[in-house]
C-alpha atoms as a PDB file:
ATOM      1  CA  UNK A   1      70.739 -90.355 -95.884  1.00  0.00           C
ATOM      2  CA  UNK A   2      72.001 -88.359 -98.853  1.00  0.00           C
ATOM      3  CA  UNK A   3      75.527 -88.663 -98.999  1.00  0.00           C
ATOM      4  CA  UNK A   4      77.624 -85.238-100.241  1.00  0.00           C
ATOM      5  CA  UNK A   5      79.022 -85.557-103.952  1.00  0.00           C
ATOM      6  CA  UNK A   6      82.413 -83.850-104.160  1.00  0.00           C
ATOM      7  CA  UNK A   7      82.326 -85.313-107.892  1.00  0.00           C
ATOM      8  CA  UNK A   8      84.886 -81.975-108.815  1.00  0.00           C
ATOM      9  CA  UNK A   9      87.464 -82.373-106.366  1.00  0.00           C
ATOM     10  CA  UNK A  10      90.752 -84.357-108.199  1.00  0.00           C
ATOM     11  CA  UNK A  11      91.504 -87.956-107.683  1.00  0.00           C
ATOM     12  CA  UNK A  12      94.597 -88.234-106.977  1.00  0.00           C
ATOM     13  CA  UNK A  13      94.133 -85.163-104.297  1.00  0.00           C
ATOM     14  CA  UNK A  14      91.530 -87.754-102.741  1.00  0.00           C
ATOM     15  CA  UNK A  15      93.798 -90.877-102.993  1.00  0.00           C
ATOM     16  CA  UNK A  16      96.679 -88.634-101.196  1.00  0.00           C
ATOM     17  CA  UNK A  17      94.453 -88.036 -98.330  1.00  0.00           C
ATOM     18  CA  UNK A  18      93.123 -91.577 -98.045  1.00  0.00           C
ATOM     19  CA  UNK A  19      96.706 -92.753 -97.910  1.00  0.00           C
ATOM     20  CA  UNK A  20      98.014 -90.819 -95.356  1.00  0.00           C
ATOM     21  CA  UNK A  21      94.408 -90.971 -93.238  1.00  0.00           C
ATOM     22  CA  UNK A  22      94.547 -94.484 -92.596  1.00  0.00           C
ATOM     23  CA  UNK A  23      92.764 -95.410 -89.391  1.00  0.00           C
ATOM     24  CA  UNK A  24      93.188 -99.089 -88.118  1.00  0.00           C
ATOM     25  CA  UNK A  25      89.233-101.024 -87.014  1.00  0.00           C
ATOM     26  CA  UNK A  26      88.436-104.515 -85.448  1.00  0.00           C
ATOM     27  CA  UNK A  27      84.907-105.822 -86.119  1.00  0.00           C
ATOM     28  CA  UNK A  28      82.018-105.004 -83.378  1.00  0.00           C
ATOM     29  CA  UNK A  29      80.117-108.677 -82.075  1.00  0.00           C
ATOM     30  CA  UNK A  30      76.871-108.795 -83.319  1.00  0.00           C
ATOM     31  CA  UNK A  31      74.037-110.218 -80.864  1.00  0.00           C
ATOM     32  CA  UNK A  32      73.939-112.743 -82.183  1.00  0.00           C
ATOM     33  CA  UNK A  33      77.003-114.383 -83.850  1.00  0.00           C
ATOM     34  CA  UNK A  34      79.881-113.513 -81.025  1.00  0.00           C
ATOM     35  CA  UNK A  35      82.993-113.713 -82.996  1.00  0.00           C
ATOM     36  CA  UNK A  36      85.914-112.528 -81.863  1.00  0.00           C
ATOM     37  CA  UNK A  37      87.861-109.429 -82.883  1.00  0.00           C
ATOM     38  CA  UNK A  38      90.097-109.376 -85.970  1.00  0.00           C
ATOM     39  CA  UNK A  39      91.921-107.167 -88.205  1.00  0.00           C
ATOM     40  CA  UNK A  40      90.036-105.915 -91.468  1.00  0.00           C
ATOM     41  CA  UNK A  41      91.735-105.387 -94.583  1.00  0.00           C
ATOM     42  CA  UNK A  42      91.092-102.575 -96.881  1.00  0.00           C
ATOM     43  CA  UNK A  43      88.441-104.471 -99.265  1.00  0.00           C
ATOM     44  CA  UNK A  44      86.155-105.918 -96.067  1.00  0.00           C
ATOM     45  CA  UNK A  45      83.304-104.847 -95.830  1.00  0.00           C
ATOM     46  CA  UNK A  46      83.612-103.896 -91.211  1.00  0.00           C
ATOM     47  CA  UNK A  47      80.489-104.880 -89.077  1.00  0.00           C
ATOM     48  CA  UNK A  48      79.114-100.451 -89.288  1.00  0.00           C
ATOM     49  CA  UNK A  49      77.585 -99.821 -86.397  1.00  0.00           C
ATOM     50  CA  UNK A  50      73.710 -99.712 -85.927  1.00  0.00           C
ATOM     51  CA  UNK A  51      72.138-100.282 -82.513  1.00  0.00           C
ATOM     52  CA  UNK A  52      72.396-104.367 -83.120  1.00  0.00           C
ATOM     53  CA  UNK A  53      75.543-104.346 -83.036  1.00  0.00           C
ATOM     54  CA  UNK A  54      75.655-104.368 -79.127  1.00  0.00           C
ATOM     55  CA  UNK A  55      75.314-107.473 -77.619  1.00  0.00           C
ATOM     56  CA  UNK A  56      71.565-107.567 -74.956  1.00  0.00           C
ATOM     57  CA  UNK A  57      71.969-106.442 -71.019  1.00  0.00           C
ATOM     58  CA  UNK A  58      71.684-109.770 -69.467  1.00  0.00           C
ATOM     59  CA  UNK A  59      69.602-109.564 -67.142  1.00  0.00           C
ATOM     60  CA  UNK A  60      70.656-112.774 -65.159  1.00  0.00           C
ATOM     61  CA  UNK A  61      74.422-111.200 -64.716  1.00  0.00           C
ATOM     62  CA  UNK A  62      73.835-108.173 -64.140  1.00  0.00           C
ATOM     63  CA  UNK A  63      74.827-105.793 -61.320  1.00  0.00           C
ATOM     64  CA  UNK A  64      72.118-105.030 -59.137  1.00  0.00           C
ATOM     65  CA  UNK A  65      73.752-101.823 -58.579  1.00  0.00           C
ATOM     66  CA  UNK A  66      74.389-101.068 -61.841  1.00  0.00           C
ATOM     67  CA  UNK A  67      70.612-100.850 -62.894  1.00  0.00           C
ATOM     68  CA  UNK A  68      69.555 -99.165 -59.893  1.00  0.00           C
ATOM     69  CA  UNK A  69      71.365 -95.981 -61.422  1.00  0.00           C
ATOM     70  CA  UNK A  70      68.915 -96.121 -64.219  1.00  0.00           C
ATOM     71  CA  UNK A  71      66.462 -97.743 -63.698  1.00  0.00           C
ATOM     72  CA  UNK A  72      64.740 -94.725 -62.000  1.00  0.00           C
ATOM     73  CA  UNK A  73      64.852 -92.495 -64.828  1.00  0.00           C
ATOM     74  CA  UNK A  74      61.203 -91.710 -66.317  1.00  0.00           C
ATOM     75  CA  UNK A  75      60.352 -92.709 -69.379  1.00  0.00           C
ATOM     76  CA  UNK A  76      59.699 -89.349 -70.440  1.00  0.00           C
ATOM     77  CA  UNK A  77      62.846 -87.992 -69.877  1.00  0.00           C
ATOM     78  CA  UNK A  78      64.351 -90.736 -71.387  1.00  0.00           C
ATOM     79  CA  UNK A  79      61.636 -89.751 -74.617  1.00  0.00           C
ATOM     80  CA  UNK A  80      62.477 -86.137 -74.662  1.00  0.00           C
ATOM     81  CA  UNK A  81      64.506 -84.474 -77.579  1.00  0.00           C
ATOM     82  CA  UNK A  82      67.154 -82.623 -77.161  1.00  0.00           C
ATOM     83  CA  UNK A  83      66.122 -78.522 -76.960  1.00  0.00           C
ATOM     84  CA  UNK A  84      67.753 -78.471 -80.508  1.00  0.00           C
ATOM     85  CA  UNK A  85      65.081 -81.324 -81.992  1.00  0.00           C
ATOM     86  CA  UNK A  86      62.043 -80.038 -79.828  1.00  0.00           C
ATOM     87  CA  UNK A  87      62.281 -76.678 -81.236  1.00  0.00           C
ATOM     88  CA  UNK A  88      63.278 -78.044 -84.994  1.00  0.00           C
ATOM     89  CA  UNK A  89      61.699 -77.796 -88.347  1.00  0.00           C
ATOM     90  CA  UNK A  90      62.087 -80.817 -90.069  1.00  0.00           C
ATOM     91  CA  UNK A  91      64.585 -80.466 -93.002  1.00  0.00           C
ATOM     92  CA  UNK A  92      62.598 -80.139 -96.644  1.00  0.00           C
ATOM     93  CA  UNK A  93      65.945 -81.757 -98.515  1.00  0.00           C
ATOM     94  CA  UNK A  94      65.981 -84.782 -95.810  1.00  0.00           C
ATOM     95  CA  UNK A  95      64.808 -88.200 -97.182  1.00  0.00           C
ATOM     96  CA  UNK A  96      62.127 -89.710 -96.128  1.00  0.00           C
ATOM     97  CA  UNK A  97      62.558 -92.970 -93.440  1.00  0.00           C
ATOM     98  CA  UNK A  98      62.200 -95.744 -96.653  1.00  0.00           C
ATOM     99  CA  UNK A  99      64.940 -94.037 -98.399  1.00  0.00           C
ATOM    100  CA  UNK A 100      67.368 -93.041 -95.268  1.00  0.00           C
ATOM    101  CA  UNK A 101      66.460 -96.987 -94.485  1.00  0.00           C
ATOM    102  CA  UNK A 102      67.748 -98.155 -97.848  1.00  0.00           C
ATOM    103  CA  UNK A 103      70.686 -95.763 -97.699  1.00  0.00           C
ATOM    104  CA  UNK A 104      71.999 -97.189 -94.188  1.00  0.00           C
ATOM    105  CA  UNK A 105      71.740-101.060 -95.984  1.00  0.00           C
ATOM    106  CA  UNK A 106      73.994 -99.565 -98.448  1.00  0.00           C
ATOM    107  CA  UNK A 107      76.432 -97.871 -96.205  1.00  0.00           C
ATOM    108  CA  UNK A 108      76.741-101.407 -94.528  1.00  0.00           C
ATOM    109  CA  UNK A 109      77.969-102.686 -97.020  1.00  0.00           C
ATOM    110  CA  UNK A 110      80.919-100.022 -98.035  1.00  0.00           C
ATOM    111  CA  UNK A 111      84.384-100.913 -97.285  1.00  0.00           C
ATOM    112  CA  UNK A 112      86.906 -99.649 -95.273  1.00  0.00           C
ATOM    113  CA  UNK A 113      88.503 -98.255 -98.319  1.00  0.00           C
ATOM    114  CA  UNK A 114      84.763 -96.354 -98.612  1.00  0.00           C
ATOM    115  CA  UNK A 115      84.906 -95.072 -95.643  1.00  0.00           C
ATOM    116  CA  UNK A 116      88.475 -93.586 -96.035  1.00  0.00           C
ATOM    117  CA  UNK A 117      87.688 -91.963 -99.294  1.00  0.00           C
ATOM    118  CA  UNK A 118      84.416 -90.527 -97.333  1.00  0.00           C
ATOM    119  CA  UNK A 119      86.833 -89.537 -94.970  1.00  0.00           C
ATOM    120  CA  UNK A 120      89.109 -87.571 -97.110  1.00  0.00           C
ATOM    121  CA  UNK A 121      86.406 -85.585 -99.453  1.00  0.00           C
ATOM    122  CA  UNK A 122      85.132 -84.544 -96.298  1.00  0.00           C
ATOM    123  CA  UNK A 123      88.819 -83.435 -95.069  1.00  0.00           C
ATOM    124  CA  UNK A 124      88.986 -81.707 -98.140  1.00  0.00           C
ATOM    125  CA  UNK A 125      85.914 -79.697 -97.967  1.00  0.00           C
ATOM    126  CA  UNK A 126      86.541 -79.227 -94.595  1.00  0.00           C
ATOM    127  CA  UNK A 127      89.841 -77.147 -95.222  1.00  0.00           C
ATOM    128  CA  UNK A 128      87.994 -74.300 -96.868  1.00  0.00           C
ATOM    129  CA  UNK A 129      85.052 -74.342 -95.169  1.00  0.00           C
ATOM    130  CA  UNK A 130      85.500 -75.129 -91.807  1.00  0.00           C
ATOM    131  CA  UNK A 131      81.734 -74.770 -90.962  1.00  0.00           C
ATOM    132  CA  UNK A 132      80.150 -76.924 -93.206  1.00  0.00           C
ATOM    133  CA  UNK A 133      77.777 -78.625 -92.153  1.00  0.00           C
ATOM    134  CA  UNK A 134      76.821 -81.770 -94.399  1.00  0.00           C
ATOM    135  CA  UNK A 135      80.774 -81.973 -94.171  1.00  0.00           C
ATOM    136  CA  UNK A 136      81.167 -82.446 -91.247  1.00  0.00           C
ATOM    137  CA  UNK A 137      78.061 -84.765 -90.834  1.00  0.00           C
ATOM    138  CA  UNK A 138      79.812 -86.857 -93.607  1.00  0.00           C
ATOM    139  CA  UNK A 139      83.570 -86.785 -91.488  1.00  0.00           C
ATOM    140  CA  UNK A 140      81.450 -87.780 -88.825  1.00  0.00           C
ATOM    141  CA  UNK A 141      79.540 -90.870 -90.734  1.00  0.00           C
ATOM    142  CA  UNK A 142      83.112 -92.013 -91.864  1.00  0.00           C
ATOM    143  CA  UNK A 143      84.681 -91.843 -88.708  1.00  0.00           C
ATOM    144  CA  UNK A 144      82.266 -93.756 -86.824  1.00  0.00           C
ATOM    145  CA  UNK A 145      82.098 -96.440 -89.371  1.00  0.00           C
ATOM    146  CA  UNK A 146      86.352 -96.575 -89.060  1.00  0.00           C
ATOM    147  CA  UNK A 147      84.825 -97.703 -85.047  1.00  0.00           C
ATOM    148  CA  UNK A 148      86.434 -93.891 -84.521  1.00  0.00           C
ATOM    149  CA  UNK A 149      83.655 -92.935 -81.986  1.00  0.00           C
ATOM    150  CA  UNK A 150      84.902 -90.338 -79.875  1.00  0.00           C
ATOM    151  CA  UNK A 151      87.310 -88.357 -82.805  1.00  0.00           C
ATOM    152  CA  UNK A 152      82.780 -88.703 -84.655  1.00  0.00           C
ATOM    153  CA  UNK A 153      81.256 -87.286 -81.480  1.00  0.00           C
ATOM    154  CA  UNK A 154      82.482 -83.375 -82.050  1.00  0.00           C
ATOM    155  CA  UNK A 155      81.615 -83.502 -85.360  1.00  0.00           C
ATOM    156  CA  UNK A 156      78.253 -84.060 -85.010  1.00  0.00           C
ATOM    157  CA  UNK A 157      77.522 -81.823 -82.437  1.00  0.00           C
ATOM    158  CA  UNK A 158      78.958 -79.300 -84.743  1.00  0.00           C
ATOM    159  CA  UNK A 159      76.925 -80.510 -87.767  1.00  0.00           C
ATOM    160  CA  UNK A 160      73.812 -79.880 -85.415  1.00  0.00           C
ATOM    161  CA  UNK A 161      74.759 -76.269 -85.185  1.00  0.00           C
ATOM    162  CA  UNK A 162      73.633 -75.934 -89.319  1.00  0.00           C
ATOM    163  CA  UNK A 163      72.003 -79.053 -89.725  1.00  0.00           C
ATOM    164  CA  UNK A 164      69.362 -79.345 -86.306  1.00  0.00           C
ATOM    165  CA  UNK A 165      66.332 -80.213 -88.895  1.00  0.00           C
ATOM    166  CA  UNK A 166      67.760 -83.543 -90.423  1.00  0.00           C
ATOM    167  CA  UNK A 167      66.682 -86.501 -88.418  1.00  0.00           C
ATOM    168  CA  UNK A 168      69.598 -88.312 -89.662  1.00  0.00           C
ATOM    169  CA  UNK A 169      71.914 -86.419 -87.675  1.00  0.00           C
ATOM    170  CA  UNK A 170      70.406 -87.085 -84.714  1.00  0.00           C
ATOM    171  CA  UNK A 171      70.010 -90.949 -85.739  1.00  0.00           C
ATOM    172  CA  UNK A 172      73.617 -91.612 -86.100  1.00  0.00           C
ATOM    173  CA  UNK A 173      74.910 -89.240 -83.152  1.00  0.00           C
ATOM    174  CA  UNK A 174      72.527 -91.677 -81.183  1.00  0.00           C
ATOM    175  CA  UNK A 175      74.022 -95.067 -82.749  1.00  0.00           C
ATOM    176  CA  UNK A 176      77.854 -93.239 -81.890  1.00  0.00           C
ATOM    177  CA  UNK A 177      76.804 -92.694 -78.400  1.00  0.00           C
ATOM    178  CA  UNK A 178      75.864 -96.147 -78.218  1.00  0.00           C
ATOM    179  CA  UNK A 179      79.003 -97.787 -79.277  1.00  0.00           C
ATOM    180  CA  UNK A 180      80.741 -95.146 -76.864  1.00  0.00           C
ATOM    181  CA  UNK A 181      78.256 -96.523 -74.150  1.00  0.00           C
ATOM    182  CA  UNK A 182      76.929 -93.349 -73.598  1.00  0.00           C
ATOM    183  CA  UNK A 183      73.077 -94.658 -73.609  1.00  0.00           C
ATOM    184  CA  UNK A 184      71.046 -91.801 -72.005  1.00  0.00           C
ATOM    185  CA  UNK A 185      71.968 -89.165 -74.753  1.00  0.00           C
ATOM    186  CA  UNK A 186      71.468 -91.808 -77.292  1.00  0.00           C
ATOM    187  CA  UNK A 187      67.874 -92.137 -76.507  1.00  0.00           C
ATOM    188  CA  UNK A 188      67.836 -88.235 -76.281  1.00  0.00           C
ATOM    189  CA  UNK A 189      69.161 -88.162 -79.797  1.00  0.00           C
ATOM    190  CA  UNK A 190      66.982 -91.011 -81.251  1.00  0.00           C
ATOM    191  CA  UNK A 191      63.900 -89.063 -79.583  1.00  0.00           C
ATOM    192  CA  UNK A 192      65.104 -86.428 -81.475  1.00  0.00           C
ATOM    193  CA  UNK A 193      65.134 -88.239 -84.879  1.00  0.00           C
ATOM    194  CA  UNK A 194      61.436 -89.635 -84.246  1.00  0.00           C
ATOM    195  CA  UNK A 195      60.815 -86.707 -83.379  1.00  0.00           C
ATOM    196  CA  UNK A 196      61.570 -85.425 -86.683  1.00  0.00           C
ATOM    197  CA  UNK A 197      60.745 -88.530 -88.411  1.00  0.00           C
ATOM    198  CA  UNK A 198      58.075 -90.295 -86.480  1.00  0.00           C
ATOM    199  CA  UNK A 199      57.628 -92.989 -89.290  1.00  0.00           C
ATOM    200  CA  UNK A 200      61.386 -94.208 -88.614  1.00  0.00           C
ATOM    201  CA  UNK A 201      61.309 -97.536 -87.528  1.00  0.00           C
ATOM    202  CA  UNK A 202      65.433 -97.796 -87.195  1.00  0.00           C
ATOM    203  CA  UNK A 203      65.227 -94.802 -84.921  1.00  0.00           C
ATOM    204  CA  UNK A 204      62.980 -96.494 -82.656  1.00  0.00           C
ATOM    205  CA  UNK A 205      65.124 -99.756 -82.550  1.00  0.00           C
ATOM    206  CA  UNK A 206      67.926 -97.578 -81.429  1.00  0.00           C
ATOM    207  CA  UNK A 207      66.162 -95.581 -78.895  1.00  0.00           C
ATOM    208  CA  UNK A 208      64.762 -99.168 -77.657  1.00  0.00           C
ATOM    209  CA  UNK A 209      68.342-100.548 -77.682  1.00  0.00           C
ATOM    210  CA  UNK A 210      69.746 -97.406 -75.548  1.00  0.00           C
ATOM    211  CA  UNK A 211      66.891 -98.230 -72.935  1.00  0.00           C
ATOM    212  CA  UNK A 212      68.129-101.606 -72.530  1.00  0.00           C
ATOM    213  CA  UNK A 213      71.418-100.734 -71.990  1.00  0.00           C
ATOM    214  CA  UNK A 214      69.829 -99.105 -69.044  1.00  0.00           C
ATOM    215  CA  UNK A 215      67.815-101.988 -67.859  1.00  0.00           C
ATOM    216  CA  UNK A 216      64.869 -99.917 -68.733  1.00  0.00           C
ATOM    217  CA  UNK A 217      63.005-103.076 -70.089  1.00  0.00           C
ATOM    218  CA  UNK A 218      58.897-102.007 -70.521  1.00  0.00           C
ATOM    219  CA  UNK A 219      60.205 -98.523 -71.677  1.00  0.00           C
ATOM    220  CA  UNK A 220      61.859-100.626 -74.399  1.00  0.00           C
ATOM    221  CA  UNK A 221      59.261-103.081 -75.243  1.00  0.00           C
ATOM    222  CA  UNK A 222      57.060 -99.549 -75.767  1.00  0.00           C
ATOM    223  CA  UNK A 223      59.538 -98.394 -78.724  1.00  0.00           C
ATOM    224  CA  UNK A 224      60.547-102.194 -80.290  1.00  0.00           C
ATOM    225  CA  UNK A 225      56.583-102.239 -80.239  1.00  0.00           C
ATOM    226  CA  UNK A 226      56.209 -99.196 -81.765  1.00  0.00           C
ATOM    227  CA  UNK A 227      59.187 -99.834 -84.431  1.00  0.00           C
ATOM    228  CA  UNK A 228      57.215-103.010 -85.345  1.00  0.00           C
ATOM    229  CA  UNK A 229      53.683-100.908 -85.713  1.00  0.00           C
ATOM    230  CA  UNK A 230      55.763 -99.389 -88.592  1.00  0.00           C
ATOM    231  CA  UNK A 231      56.794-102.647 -89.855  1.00  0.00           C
ATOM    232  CA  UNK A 232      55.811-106.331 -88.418  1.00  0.00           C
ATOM    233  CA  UNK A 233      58.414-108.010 -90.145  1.00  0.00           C
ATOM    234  CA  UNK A 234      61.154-105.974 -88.630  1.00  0.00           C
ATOM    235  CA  UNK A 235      63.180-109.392 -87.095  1.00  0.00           C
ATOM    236  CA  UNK A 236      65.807-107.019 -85.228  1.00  0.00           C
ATOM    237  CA  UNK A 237      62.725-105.570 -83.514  1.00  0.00           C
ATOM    238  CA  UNK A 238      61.162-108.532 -82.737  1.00  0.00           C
ATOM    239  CA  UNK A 239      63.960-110.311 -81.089  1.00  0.00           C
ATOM    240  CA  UNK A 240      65.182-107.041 -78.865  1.00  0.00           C
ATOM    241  CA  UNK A 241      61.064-106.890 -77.600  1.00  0.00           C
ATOM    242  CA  UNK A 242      61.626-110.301 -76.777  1.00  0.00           C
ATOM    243  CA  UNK A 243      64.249-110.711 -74.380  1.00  0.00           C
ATOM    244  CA  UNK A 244      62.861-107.119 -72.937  1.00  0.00           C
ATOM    245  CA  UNK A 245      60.096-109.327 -72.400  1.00  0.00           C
ATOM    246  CA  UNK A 246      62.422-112.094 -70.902  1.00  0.00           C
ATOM    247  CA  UNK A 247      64.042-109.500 -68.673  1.00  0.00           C
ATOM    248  CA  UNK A 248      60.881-108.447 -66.778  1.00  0.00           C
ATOM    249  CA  UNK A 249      58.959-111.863 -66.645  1.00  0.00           C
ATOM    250  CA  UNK A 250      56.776-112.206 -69.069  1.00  0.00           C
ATOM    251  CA  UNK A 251      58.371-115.445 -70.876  1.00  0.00           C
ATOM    252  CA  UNK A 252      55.132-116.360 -73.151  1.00  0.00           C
ATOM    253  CA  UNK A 253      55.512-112.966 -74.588  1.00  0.00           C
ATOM    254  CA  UNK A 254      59.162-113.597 -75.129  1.00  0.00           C
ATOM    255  CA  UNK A 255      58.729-116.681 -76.823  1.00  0.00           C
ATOM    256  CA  UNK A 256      56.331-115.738 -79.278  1.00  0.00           C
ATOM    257  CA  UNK A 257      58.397-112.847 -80.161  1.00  0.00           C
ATOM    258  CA  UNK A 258      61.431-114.711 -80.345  1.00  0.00           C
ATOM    259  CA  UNK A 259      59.864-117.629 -82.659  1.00  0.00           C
ATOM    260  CA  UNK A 260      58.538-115.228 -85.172  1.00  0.00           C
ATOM    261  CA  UNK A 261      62.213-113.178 -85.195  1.00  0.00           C
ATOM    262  CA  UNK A 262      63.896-116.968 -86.073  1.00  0.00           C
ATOM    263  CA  UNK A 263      61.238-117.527 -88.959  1.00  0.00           C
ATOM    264  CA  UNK A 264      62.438-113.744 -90.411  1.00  0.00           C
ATOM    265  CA  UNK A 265      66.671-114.053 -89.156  1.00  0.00           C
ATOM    266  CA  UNK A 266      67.802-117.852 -87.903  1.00  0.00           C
ATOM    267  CA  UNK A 267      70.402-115.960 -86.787  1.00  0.00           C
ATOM    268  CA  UNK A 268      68.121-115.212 -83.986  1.00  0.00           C
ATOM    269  CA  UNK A 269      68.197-118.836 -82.629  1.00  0.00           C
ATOM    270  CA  UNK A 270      70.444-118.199 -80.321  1.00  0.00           C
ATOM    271  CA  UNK A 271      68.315-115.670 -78.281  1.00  0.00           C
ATOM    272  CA  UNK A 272      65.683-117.953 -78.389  1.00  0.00           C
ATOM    273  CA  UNK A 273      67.643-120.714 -76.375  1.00  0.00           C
ATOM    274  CA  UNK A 274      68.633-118.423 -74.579  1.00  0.00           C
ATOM    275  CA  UNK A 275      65.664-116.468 -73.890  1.00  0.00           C
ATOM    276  CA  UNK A 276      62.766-118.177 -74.898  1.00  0.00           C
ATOM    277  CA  UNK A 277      62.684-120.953 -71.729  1.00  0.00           C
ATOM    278  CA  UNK A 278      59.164-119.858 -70.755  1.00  0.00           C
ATOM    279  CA  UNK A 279      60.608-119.166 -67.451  1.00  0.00           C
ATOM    280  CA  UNK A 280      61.152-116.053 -65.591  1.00  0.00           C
ATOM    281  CA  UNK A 281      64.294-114.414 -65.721  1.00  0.00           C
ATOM    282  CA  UNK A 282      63.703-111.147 -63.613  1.00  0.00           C
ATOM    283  CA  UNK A 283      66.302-110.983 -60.878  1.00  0.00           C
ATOM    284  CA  UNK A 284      64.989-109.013 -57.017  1.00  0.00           C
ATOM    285  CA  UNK A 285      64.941-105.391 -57.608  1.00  0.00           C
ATOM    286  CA  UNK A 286      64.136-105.651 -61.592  1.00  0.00           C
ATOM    287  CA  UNK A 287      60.594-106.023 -62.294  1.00  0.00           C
END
């Protein structure tokens, strides 16, 4: 993603704006290294959210109910872009999936106080031009990174309005709607950003994440597999295909997966225990 550059606007304007915007954040659990939630200080770098930051469906534990309501939903609906993306033109000034890769690695690893300034340039902008697009997209970046999900969701519906040919708008209005647990327009939005972008593996993790949210196991397995066609050393990838696997018995399949995604994160171990028994794990109603 290229972020805006409001080199001219003064500093101590900026630093006014950042002190009085101050918006309090807990870190999100990771899948794999449960911790609980505490207070982050202005210099920590927060847990930003990306579709691995919610924890897998359990398949085991969950309401029977409770997947029934989506379980029934085709895979091609659940594929389909939004109007806005179907009838798009991809953006000419919109970085290709390496680079928007390499800039999400780096927004991981802003700080709070990052996201604050982000915050306030955007605030800034936003005063005179109230329309402005890449603003907004950038108010909406800092927001959901300060875990504020639902004050994000507006503004990147009202980025779209200017801005319906960058695939990165679309990619992280689909990662917001997943940390607001709002999974089926997630996957509409990260259909959107393939759609765009079909070479972006992230967006495909994302869209396979949403799916599992919604017990929608082989549908996921379809887009971790097709995230890893794009690049077979992708170990979020690898361990999300593999308790999909898990979830609608096919444990071999699981296990290999799982194995491999330990050699590239040992983070992954626990999934593996936990997954990886070579025994099925499909509950009545879920295959």
């Amino acid at each position: 993603m290229k972020s805006l550059l409001f080199n001219t606007l003064p500093v101590a304007t900026l630093a006014l704006l950042v002190a009085s915007g101050c918006a309090s954040t807990t870190e999100t659990d990771r899948p794999n290294s449960i911790s609980s939630p505490t207070a982050i200080a202005n210099t920590t770098a927060p847990s930003t959210p990306d579709p691995a930051a919610l924890p897998a469906p359990d398949p085991a534990a969950a309401d029977a109910g409770a997947s029934a309501s989506t379980a029934a939903i085709p895979a091609d609906v659940l594929d389909a872009p939004a109007a806005e993306a179907a009838t798009a033109t991809l953006d000419p000034s919109a970085p290709s999936a390496k680079e928007a890769s390499v800039a999400r690695a780096a927004e991981r690893k802003m700080t709070v106080t990052d996201y604050k300034y982000q915050l306030a340039r955007a605030n800034l902008v936003l005063k005179t031009k109230p329309k402005d697009g890449r603003a907004l997209f950038e108010r909406a970046k800092a927001n959901s990174n300060l875990k504020n999900y639902k004050e994000a969701k507006p503004d990147y519906v009202a980025a779209l309005r200017t801005m319906r040919g960058n695939p990165d708008v679309y990619y992280n209005k689909g990662v917001n709607e997943l940390m607001l647990r709002e999974y089926k327009p997630a996957s509409t939005d990260f259909s959107g950003a393939v759609r765009l972008r079909p070479d972006d593996k992230e967006a495909f993790f994302g869209r396979g994440v949403a799916k599992m949210q919604m017990y929608q196991y082989k549908a996921a397995v379809a887009d971790f597999t097709r995230a890893l066609a794009i690049d077979s050393t992708y170990a979020d990838a690898l361990e999300y295909r593999g308790i999909s696997y898990a979830s609608y018995d096919r444990p071999k399949e699981a296990r290999r997966d799982l194995e491999k995604a330990v050699k590239l994160n040992p983070n992954a171990e626990k999934s593996l225990r936990r997954y990886g028994k070579n025994t099925s794990m499909v509950r009545n109603g879920n295959k």
